[in-house]
PDB file of N, CA and C in Angstrom:
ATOM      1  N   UNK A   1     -16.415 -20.371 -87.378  1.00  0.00           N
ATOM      2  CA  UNK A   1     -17.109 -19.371 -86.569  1.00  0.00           C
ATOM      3  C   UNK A   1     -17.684 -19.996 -85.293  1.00  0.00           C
ATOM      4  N   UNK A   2     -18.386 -21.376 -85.200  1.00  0.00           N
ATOM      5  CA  UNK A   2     -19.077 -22.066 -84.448  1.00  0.00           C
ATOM      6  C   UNK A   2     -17.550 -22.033 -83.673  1.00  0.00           C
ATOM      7  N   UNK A   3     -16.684 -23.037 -83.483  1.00  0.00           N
ATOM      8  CA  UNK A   3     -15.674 -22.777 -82.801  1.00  0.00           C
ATOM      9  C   UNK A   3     -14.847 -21.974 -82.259  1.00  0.00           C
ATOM     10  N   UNK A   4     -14.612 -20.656 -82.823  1.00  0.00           N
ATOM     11  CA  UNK A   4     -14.505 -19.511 -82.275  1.00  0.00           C
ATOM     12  C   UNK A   4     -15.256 -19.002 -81.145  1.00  0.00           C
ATOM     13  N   UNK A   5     -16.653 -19.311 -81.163  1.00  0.00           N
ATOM     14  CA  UNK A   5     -17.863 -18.859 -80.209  1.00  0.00           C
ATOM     15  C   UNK A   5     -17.592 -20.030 -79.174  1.00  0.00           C
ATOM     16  N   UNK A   6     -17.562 -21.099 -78.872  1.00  0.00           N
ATOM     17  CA  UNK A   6     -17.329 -22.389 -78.067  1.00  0.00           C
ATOM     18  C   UNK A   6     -16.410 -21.751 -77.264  1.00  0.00           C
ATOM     19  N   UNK A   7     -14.729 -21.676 -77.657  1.00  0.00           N
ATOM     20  CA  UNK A   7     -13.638 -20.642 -77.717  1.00  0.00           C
ATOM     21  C   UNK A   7     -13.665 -19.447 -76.684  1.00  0.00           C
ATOM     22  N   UNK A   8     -14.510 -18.688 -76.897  1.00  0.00           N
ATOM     23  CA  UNK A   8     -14.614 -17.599 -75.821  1.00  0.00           C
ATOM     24  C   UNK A   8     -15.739 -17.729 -75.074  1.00  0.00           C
ATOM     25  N   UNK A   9     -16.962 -18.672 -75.222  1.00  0.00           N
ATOM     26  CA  UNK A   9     -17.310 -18.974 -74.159  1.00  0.00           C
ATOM     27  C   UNK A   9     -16.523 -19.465 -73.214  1.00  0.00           C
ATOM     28  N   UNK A  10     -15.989 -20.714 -73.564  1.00  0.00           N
ATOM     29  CA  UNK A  10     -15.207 -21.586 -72.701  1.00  0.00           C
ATOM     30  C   UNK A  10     -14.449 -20.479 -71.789  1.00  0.00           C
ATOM     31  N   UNK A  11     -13.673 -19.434 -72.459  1.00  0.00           N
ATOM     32  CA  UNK A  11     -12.502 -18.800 -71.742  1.00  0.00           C
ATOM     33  C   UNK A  11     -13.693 -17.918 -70.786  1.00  0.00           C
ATOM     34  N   UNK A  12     -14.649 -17.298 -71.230  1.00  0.00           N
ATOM     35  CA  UNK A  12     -15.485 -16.423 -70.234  1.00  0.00           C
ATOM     36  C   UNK A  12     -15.922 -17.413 -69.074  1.00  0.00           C
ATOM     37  N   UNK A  13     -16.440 -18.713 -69.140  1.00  0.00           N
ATOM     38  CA  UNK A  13     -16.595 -19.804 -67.859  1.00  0.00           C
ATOM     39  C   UNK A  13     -15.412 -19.787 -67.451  1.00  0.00           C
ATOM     40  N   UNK A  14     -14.104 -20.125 -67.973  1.00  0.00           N
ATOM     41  CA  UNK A  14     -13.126 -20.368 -66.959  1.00  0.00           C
ATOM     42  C   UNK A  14     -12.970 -18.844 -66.150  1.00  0.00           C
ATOM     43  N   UNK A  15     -12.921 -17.886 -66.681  1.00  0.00           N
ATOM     44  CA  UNK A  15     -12.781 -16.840 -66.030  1.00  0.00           C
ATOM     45  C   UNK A  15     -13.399 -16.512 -64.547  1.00  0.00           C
ATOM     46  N   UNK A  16     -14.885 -16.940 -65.341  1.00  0.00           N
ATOM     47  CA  UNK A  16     -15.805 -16.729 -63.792  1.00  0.00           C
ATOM     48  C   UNK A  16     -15.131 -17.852 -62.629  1.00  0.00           C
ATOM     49  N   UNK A  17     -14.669 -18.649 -63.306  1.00  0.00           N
ATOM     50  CA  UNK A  17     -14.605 -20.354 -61.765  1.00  0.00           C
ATOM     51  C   UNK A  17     -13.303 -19.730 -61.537  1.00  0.00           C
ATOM     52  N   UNK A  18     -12.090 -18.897 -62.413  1.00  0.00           N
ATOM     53  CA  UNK A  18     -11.076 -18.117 -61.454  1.00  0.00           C
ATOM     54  C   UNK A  18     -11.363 -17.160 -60.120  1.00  0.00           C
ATOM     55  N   UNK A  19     -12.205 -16.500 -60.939  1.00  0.00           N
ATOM     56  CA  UNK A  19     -13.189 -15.225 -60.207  1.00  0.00           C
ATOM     57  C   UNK A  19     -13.526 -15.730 -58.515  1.00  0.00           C
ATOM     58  N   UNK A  20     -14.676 -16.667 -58.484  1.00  0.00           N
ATOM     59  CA  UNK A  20     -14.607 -17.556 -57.838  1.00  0.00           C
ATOM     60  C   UNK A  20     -14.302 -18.096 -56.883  1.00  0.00           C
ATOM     61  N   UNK A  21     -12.890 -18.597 -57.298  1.00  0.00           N
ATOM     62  CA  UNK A  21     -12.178 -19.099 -56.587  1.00  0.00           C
ATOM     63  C   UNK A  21     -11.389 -17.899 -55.751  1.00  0.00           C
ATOM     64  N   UNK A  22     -11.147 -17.178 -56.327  1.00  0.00           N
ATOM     65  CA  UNK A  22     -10.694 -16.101 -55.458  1.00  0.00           C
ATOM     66  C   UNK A  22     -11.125 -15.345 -54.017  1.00  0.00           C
ATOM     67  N   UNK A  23     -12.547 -15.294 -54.475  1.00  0.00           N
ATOM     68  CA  UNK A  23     -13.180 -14.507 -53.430  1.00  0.00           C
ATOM     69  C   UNK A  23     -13.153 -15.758 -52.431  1.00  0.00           C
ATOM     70  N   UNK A  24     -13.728 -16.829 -53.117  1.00  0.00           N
ATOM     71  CA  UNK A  24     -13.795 -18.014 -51.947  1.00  0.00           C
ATOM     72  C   UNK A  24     -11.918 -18.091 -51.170  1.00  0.00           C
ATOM     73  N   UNK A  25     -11.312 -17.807 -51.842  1.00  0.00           N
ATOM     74  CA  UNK A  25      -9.878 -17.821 -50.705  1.00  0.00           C
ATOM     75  C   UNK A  25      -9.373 -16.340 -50.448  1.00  0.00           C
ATOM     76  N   UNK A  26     -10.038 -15.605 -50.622  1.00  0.00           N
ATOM     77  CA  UNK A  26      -9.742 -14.249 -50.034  1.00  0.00           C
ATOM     78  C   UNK A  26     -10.919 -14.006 -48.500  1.00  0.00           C
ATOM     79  N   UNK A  27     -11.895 -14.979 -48.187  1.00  0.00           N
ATOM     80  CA  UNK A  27     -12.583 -14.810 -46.890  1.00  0.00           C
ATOM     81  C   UNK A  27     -12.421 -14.811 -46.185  1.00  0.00           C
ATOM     82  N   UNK A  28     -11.935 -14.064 -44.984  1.00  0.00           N
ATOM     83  CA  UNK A  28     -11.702 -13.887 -43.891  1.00  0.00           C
ATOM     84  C   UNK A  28     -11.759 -14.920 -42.771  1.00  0.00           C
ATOM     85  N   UNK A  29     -11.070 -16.603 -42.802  1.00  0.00           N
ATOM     86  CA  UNK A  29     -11.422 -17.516 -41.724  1.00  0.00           C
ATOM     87  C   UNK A  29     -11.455 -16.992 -40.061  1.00  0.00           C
ATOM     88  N   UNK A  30     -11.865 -17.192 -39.216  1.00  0.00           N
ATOM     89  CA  UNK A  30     -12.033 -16.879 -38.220  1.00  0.00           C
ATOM     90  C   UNK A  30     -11.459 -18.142 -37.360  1.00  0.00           C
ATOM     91  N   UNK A  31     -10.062 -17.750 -36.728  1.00  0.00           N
ATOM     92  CA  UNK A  31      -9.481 -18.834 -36.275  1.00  0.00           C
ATOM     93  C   UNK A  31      -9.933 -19.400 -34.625  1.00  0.00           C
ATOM     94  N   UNK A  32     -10.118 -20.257 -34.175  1.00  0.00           N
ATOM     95  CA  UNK A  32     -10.887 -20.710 -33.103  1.00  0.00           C
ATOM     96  C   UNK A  32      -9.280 -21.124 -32.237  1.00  0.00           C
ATOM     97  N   UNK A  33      -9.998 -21.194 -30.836  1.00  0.00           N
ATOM     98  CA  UNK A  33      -8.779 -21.178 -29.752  1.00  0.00           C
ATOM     99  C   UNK A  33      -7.721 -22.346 -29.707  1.00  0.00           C
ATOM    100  N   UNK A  34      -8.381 -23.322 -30.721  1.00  0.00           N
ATOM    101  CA  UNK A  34      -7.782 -24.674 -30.785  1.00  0.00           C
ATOM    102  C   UNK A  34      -7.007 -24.584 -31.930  1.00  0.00           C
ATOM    103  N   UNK A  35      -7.068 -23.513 -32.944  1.00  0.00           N
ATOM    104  CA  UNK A  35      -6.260 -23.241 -33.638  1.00  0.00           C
ATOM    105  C   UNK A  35      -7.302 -24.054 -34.852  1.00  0.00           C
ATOM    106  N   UNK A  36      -7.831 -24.479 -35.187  1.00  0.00           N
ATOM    107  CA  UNK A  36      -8.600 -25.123 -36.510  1.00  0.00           C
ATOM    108  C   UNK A  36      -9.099 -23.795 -36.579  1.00  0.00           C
ATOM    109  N   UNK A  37      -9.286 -23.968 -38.606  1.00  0.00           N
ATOM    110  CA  UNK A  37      -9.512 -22.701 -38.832  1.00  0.00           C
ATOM    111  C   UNK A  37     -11.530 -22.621 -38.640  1.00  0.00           C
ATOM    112  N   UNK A  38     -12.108 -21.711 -38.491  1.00  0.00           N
ATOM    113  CA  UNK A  38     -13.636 -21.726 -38.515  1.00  0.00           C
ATOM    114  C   UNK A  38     -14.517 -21.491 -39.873  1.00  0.00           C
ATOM    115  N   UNK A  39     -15.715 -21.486 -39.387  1.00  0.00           N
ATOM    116  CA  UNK A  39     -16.028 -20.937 -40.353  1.00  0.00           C
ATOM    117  C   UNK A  39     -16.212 -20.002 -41.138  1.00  0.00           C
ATOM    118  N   UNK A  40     -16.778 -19.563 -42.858  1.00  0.00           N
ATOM    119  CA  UNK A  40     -16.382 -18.050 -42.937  1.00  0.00           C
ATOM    120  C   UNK A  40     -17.236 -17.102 -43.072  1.00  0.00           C
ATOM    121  N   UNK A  41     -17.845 -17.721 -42.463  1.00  0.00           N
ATOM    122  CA  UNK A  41     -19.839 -16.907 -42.511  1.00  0.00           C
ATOM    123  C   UNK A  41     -19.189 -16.536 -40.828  1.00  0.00           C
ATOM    124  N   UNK A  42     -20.162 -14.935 -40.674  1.00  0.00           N
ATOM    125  CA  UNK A  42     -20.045 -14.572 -39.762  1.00  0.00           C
ATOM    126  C   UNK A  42     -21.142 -15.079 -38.896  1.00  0.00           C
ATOM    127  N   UNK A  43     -20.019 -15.371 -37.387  1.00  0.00           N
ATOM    128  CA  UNK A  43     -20.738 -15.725 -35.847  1.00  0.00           C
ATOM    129  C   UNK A  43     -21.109 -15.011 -34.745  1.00  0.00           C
ATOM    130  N   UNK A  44     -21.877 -14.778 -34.143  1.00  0.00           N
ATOM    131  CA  UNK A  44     -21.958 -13.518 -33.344  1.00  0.00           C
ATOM    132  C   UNK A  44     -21.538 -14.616 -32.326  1.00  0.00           C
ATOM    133  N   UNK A  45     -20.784 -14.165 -31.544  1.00  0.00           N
ATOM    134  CA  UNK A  45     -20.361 -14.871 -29.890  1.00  0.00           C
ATOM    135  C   UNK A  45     -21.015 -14.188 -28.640  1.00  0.00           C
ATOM    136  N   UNK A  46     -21.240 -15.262 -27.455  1.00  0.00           N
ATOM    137  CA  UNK A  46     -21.596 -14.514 -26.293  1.00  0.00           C
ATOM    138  C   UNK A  46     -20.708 -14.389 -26.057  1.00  0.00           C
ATOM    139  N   UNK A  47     -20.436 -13.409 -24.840  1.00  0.00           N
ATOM    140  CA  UNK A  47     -19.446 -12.440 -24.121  1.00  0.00           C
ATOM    141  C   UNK A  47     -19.041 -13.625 -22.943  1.00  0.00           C
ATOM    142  N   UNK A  48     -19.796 -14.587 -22.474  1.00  0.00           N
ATOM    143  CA  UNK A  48     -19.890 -15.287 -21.828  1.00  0.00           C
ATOM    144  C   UNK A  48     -18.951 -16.961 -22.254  1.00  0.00           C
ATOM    145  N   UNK A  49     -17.482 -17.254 -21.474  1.00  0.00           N
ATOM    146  CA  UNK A  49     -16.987 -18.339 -21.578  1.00  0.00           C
ATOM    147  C   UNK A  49     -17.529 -19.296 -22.025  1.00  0.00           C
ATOM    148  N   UNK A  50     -16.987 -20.281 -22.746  1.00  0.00           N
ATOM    149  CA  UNK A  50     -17.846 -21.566 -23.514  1.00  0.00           C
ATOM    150  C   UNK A  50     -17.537 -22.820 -22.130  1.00  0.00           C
ATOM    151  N   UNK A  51     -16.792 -22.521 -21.728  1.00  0.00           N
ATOM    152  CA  UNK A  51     -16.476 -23.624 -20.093  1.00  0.00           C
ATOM    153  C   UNK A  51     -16.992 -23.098 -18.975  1.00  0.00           C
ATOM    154  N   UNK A  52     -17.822 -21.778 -18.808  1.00  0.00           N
ATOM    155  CA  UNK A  52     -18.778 -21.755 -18.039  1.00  0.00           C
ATOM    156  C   UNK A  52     -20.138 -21.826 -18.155  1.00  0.00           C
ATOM    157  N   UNK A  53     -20.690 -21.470 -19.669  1.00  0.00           N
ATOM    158  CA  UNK A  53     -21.765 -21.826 -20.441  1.00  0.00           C
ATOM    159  C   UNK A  53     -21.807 -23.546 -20.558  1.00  0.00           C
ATOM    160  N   UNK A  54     -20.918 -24.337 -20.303  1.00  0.00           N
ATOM    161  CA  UNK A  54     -21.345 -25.577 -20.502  1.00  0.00           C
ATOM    162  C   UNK A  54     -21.837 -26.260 -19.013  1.00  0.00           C
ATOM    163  N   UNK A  55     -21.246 -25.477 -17.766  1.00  0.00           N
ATOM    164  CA  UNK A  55     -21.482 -26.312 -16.700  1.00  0.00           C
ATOM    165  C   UNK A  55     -22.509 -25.686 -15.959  1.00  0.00           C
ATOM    166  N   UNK A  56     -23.292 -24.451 -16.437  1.00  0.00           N
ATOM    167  CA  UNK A  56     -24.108 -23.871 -15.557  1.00  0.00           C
ATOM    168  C   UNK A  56     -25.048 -24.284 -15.457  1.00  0.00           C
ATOM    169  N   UNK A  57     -25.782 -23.851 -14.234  1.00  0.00           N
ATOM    170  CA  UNK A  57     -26.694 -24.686 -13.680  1.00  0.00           C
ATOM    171  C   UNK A  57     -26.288 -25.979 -13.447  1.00  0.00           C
ATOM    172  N   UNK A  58     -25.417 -26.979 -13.549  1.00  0.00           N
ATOM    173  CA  UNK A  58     -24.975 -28.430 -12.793  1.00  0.00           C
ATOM    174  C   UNK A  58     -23.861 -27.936 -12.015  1.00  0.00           C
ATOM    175  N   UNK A  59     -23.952 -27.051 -11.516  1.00  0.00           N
ATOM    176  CA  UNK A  59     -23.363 -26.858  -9.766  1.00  0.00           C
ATOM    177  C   UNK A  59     -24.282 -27.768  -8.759  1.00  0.00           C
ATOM    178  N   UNK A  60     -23.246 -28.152  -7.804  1.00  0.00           N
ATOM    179  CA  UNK A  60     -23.645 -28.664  -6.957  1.00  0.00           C
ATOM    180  C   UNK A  60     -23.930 -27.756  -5.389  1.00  0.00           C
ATOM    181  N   UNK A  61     -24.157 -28.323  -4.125  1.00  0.00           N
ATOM    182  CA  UNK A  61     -24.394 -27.465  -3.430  1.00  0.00           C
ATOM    183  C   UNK A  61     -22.739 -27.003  -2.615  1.00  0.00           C
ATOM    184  N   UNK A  62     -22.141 -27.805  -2.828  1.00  0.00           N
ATOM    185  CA  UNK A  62     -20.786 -27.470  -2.629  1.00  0.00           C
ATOM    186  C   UNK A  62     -19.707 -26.781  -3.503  1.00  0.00           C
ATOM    187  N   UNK A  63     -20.452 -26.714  -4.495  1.00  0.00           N
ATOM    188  CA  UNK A  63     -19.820 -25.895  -5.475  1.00  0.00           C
ATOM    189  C   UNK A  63     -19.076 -26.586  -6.370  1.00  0.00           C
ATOM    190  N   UNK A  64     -19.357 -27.375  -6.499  1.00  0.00           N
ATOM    191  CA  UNK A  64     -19.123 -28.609  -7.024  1.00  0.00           C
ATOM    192  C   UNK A  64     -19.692 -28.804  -8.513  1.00  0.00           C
ATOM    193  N   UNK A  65     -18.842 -29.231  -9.496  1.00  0.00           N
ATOM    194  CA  UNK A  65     -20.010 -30.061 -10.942  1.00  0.00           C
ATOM    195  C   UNK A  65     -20.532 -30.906 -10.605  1.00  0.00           C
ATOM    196  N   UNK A  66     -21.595 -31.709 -10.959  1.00  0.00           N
ATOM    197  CA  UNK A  66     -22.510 -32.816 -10.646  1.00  0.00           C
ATOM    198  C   UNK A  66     -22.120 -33.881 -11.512  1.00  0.00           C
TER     199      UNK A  66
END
């Protein structure tokens, strides 16, 4: 009886770490411009370029990067 109970515990744990595993590879990756996949928690993005967000404000007076 003791082994029987071990038995379908065991199979009810494996079930859940199938379970699991599923949802964890059914998440929606969010693929980035470089092609690596992202992360799968959602990101809110600015509307605003990441290569003009990096140089603003270090304009020069010629229009120039610094």
């Amino acid at each position: 009886m003791l082994i029987h109970l071990a038995f379908v515990a065991l199979l009810k744990v494996s079930r859940l770490i199938v379970d699991l595993a599923r949802v964890l590879l059914s998440v929606d990756h969010e693929s980035t411009d470089d092609g690596e996949i992202g992360s799968p928690f959602v990101v809110e993005h600015d509307d605003e370029p990441s290569h003009i967000r990096d140089v603003e404000g270090q304009m020069g007076e010629d229009g120039g990067v610094l």
